[in-house]
PDB file of N, CA and C in Angstrom:
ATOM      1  N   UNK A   1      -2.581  16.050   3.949  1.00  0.00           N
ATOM      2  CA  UNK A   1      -1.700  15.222   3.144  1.00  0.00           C
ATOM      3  C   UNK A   1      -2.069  13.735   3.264  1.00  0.00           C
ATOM      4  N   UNK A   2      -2.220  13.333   4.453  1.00  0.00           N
ATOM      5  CA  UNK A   2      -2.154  11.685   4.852  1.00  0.00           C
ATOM      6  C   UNK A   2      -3.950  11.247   3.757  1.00  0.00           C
ATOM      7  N   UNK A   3      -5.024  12.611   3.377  1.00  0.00           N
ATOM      8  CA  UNK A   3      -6.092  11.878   2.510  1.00  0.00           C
ATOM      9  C   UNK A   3      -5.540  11.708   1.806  1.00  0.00           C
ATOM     10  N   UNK A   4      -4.379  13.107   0.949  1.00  0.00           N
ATOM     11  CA  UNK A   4      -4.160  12.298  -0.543  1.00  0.00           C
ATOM     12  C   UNK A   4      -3.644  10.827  -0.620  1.00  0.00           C
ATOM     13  N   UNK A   5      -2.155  10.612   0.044  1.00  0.00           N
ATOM     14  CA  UNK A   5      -1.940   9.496   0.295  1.00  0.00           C
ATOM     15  C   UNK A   5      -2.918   8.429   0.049  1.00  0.00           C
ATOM     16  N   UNK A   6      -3.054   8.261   1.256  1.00  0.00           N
ATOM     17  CA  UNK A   6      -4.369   7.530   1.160  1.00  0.00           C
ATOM     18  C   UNK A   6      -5.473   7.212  -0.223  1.00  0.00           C
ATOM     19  N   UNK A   7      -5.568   7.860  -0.824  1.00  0.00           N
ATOM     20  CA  UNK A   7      -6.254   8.177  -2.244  1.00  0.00           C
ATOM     21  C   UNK A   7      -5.395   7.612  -3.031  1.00  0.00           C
ATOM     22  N   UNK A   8      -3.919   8.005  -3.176  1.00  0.00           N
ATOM     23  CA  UNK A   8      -2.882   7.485  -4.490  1.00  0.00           C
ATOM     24  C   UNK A   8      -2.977   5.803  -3.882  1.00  0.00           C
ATOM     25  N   UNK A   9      -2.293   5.845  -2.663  1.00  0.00           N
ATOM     26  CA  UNK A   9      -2.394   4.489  -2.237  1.00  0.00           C
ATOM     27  C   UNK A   9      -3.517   3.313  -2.770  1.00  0.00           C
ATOM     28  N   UNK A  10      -5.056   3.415  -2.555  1.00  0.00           N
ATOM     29  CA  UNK A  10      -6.229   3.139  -2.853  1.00  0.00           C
ATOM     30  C   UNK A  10      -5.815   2.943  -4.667  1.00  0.00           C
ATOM     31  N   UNK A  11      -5.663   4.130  -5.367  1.00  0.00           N
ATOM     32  CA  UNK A  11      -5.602   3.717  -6.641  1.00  0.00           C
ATOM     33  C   UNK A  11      -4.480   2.823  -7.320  1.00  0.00           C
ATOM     34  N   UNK A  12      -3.461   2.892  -6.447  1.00  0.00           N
ATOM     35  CA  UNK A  12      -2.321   1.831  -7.300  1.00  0.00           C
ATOM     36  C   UNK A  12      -2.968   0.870  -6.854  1.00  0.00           C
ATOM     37  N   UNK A  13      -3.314   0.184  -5.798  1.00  0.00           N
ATOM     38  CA  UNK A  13      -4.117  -1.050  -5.081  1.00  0.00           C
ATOM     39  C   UNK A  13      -5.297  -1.335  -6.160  1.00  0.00           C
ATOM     40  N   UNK A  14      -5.813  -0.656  -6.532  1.00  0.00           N
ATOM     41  CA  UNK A  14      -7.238  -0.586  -7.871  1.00  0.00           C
ATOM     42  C   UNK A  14      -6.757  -1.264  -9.243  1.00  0.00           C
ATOM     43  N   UNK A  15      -4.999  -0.181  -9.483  1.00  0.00           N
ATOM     44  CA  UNK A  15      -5.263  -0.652 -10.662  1.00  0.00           C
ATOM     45  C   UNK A  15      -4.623  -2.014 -10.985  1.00  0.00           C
ATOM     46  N   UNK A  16      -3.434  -2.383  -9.980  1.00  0.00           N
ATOM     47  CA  UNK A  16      -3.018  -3.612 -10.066  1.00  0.00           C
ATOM     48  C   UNK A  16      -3.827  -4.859  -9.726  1.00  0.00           C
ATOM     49  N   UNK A  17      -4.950  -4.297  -8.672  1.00  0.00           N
ATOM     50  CA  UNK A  17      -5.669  -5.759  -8.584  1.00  0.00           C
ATOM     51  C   UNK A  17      -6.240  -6.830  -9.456  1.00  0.00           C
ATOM     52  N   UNK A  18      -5.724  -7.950  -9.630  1.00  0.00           N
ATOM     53  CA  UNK A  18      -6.212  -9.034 -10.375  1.00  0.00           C
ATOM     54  C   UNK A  18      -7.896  -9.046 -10.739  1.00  0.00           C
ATOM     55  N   UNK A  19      -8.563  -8.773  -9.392  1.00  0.00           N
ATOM     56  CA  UNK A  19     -10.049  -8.889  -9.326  1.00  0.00           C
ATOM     57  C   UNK A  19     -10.418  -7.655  -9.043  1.00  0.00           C
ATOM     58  N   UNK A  20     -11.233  -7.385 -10.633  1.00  0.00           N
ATOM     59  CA  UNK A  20     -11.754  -6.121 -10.930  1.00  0.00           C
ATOM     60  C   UNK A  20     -13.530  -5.805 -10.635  1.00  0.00           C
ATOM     61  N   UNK A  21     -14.112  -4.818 -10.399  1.00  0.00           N
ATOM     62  CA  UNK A  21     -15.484  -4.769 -10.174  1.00  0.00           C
ATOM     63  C   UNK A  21     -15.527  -4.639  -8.773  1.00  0.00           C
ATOM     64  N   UNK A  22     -14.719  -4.197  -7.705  1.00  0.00           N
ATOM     65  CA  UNK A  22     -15.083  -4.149  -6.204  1.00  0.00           C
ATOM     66  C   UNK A  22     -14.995  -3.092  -5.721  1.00  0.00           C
ATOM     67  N   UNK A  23     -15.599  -2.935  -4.687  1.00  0.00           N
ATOM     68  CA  UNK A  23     -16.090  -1.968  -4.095  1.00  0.00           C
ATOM     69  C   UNK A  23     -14.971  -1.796  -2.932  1.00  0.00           C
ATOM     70  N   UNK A  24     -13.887  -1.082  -3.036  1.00  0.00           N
ATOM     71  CA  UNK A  24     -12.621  -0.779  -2.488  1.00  0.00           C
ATOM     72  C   UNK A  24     -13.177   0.332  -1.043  1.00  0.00           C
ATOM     73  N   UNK A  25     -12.936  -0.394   0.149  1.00  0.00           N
ATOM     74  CA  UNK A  25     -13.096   0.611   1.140  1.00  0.00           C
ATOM     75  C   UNK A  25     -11.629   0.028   2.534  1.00  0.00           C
ATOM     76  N   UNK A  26     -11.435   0.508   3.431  1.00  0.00           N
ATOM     77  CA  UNK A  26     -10.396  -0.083   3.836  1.00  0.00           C
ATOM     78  C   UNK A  26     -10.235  -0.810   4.413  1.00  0.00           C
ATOM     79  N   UNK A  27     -11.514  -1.608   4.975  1.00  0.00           N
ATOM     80  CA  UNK A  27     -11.337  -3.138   5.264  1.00  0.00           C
ATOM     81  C   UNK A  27     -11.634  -4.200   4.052  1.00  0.00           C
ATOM     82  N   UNK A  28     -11.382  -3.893   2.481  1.00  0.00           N
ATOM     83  CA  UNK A  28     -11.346  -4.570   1.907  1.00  0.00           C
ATOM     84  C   UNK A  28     -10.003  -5.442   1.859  1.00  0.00           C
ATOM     85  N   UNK A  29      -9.841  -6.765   1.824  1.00  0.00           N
ATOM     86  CA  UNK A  29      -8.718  -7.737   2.166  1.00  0.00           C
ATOM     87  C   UNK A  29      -7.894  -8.203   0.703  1.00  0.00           C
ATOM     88  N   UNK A  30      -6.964  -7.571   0.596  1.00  0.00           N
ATOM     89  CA  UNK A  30      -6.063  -7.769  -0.150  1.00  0.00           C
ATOM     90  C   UNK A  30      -5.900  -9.182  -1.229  1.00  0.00           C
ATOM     91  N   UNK A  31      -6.082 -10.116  -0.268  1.00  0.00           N
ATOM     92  CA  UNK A  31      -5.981 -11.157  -0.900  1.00  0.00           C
ATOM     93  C   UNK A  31      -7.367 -11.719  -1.043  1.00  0.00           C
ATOM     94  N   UNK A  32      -8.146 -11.976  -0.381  1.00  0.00           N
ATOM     95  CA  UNK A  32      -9.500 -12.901  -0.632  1.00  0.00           C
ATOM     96  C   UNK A  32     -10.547 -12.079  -1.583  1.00  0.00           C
ATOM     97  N   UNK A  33     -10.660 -10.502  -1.249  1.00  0.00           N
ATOM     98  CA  UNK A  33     -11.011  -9.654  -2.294  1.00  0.00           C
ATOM     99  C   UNK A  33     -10.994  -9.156  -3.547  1.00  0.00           C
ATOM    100  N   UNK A  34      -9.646  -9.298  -3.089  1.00  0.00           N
ATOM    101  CA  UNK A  34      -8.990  -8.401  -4.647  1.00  0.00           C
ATOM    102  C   UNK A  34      -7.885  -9.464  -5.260  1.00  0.00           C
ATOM    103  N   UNK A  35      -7.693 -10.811  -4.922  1.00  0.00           N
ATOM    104  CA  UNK A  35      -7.092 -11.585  -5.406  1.00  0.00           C
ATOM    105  C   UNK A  35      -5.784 -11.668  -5.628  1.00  0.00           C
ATOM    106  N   UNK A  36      -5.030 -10.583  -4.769  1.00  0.00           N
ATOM    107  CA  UNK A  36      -4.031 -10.252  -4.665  1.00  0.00           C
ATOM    108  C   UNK A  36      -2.948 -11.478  -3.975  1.00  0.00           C
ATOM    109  N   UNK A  37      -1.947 -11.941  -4.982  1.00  0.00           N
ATOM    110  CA  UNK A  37      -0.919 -13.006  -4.321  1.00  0.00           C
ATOM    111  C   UNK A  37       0.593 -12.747  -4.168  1.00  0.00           C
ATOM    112  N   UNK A  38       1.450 -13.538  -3.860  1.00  0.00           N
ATOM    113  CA  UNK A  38       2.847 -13.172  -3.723  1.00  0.00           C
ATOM    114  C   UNK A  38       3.271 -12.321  -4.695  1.00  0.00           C
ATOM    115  N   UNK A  39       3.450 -12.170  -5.907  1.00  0.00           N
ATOM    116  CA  UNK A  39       3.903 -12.069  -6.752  1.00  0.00           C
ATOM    117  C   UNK A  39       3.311 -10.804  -6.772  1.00  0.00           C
ATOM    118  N   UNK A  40       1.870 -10.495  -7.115  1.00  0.00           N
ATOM    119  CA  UNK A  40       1.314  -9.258  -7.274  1.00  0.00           C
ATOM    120  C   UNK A  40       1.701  -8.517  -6.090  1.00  0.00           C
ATOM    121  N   UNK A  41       1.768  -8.747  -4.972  1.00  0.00           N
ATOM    122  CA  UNK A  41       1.890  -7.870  -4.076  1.00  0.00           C
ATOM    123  C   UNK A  41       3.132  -7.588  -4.000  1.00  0.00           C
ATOM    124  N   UNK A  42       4.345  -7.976  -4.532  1.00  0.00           N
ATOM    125  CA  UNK A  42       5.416  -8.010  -4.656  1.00  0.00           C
ATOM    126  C   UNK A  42       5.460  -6.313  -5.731  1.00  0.00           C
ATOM    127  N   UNK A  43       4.878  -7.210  -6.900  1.00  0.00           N
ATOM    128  CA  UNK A  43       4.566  -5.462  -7.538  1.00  0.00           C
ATOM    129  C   UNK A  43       3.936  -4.750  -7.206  1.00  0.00           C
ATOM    130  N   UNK A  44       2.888  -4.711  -6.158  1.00  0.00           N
ATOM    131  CA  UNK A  44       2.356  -3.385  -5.352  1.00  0.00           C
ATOM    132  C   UNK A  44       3.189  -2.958  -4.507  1.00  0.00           C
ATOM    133  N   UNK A  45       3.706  -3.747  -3.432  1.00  0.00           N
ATOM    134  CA  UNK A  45       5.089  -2.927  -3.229  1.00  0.00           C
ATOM    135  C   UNK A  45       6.094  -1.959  -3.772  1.00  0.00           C
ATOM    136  N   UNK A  46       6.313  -2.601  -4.708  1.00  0.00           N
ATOM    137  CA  UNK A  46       7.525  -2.094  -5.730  1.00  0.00           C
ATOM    138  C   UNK A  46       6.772  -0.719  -6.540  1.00  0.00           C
ATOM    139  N   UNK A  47       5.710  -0.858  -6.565  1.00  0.00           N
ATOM    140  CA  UNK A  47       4.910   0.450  -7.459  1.00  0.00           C
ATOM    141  C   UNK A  47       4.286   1.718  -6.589  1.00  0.00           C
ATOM    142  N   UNK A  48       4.552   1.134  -5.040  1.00  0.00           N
ATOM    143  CA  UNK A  48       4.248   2.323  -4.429  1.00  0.00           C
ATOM    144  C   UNK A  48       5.591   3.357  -3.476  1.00  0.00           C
ATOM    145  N   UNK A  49       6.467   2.017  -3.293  1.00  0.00           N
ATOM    146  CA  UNK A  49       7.776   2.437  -3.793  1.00  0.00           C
ATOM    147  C   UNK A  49       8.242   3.156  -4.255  1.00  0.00           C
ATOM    148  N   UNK A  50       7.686   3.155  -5.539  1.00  0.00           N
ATOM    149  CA  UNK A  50       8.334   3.820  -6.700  1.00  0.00           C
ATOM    150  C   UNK A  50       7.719   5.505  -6.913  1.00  0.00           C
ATOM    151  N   UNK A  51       6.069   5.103  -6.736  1.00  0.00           N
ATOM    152  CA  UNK A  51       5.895   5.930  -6.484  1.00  0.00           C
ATOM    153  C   UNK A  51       5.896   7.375  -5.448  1.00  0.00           C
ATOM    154  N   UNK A  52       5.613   6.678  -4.046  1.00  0.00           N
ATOM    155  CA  UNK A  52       6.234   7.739  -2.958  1.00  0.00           C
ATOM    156  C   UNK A  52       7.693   8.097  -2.743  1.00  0.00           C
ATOM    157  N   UNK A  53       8.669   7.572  -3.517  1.00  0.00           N
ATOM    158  CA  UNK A  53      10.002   7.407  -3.301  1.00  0.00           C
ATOM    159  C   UNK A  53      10.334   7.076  -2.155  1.00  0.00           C
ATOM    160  N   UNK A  54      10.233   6.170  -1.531  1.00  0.00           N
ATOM    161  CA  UNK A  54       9.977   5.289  -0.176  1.00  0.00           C
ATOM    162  C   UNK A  54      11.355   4.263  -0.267  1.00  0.00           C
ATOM    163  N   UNK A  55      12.181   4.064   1.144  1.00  0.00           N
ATOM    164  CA  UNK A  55      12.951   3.120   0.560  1.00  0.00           C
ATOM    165  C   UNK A  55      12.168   2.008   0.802  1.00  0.00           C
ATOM    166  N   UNK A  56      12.929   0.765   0.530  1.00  0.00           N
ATOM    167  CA  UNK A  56      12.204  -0.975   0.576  1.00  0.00           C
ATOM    168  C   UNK A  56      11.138  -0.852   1.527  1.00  0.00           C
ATOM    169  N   UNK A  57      10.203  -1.778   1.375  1.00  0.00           N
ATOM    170  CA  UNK A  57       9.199  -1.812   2.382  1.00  0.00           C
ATOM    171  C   UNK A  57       9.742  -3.494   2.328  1.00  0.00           C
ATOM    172  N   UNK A  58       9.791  -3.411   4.213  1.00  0.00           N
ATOM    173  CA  UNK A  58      10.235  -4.664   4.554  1.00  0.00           C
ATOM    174  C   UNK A  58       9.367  -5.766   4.528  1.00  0.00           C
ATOM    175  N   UNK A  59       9.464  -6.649   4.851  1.00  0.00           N
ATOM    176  CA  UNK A  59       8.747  -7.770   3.929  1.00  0.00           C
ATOM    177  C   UNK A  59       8.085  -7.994   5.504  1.00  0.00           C
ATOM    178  N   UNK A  60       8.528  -7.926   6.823  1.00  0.00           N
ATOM    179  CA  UNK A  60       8.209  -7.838   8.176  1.00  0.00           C
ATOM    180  C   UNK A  60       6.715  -6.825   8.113  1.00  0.00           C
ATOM    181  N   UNK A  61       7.081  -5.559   7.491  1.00  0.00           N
ATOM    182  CA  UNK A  61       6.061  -4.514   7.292  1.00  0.00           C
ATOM    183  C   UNK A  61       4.753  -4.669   6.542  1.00  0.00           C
ATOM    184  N   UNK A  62       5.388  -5.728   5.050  1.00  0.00           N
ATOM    185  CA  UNK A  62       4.350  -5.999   4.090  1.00  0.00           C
ATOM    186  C   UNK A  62       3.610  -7.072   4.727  1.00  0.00           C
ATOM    187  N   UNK A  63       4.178  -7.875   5.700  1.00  0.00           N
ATOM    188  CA  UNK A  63       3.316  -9.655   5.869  1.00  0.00           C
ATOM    189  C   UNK A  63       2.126  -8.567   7.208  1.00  0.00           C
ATOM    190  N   UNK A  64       2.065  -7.507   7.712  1.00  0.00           N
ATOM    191  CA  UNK A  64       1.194  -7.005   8.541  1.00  0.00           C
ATOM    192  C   UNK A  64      -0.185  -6.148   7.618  1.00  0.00           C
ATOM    193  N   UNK A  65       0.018  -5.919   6.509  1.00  0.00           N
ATOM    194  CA  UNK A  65      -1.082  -5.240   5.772  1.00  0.00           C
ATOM    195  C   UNK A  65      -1.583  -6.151   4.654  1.00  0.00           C
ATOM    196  N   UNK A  66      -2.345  -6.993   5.451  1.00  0.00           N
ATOM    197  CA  UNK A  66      -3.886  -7.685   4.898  1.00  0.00           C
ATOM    198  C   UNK A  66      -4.570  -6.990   4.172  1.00  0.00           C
ATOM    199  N   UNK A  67      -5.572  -5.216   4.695  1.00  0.00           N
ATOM    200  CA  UNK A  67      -6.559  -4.507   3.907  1.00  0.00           C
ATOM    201  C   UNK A  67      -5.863  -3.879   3.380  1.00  0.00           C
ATOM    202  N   UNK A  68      -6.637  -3.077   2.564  1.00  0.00           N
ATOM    203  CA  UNK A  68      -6.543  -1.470   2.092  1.00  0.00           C
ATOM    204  C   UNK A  68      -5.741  -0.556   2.883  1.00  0.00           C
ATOM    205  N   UNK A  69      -6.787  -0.669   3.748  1.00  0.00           N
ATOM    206  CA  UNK A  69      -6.644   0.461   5.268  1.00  0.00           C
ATOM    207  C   UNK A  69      -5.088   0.093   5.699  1.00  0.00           C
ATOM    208  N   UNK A  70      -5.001  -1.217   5.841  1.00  0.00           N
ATOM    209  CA  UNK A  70      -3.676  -1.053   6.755  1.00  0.00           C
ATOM    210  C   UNK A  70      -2.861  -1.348   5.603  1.00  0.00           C
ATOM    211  N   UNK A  71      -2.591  -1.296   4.254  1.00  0.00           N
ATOM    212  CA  UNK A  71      -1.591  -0.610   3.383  1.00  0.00           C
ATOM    213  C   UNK A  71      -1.849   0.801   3.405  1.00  0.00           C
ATOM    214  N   UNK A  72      -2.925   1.288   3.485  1.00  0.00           N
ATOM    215  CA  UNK A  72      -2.692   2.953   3.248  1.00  0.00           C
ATOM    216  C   UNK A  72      -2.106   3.431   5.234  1.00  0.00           C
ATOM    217  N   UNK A  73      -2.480   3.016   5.839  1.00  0.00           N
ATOM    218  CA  UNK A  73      -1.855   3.137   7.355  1.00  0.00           C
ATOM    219  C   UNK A  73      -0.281   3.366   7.065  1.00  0.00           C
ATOM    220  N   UNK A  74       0.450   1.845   6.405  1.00  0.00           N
ATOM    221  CA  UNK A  74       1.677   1.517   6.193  1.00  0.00           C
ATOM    222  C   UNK A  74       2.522   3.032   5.676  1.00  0.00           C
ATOM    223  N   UNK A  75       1.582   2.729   4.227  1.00  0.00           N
ATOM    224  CA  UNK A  75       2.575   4.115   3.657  1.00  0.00           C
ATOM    225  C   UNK A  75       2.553   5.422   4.129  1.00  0.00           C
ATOM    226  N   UNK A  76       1.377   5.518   4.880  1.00  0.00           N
ATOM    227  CA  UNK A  76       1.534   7.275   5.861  1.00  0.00           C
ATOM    228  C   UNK A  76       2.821   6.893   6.814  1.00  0.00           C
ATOM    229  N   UNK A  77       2.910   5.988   7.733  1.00  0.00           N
ATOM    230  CA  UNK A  77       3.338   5.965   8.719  1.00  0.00           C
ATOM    231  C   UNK A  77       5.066   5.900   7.952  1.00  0.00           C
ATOM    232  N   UNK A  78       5.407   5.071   6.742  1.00  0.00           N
ATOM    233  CA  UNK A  78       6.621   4.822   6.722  1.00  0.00           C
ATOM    234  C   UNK A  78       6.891   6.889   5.493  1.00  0.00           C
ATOM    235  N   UNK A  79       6.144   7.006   5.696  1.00  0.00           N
ATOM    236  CA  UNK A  79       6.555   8.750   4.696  1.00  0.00           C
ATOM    237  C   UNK A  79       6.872   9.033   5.936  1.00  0.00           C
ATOM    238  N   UNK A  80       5.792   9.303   7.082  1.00  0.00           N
ATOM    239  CA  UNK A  80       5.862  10.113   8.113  1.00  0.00           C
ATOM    240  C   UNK A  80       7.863   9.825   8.486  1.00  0.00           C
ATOM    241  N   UNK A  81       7.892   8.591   8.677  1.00  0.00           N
ATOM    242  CA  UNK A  81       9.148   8.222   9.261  1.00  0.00           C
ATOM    243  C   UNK A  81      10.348   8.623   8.452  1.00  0.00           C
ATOM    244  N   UNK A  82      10.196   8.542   6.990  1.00  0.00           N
ATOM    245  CA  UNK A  82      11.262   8.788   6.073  1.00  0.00           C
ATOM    246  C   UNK A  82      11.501  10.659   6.284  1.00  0.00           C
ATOM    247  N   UNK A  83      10.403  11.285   6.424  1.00  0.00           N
ATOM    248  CA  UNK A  83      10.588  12.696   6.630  1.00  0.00           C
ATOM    249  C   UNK A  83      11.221  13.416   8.052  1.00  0.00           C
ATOM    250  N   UNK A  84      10.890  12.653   8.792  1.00  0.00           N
ATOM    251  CA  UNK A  84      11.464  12.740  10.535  1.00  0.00           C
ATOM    252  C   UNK A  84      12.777  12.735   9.948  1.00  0.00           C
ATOM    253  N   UNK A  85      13.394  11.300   9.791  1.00  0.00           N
ATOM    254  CA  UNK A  85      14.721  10.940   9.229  1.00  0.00           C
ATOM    255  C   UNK A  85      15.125  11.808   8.372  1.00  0.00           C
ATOM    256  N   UNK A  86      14.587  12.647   7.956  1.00  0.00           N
ATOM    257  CA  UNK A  86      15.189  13.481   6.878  1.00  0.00           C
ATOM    258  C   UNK A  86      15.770  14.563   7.190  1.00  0.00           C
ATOM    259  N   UNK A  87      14.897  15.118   8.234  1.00  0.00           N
ATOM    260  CA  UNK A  87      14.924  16.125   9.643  1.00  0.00           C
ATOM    261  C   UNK A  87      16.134  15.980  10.429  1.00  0.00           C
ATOM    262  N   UNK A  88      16.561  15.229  10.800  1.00  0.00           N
ATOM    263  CA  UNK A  88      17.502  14.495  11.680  1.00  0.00           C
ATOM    264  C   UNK A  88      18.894  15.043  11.082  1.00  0.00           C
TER     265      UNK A  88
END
């Protein structure tokens, strides 16, 4: 499960990025790479959100994922957690 993730993750990150033509691996950097700023990342939030049905991703959570990698890290770890909690 955590590749697909990882994979959907990677493509919402693709298609919202401002700066198109790169070579997406997971130390690619959000912002200096892919040109990604407040605002946009505001809607990558909100679109992966939307998509994993995830509640808010805290803004504490979002200011720690710089790459790829550690947004696709983020959203395994906060599913993993929403499903525990679900368990509970």
């Amino acid at each position: 499960m955590d590749d697909t993730v990882r994979k959907e993750v990677r493509r919402l990150i693709e298609q919202l990025a401002p700066v198109r033509d790169v070579d997406i691996s997971p130390s690619t950097e959000l912002g200096v790479d892919l040109g990604y700023e407040s605002l946009r990342l505001m809607e990558l939030a909100t679109a992966i959100e939307d998509h994993f049905k995830l509640d808010e991703i805290t803004e504490d959570d979002a200011a720690e994922a710089d790459t790829v990698g550690e947004v696709e890290d983020l959203v395994v770890r906060l599913l993993n957690e929403q499903h525990v909690g679900s368990e509970a």
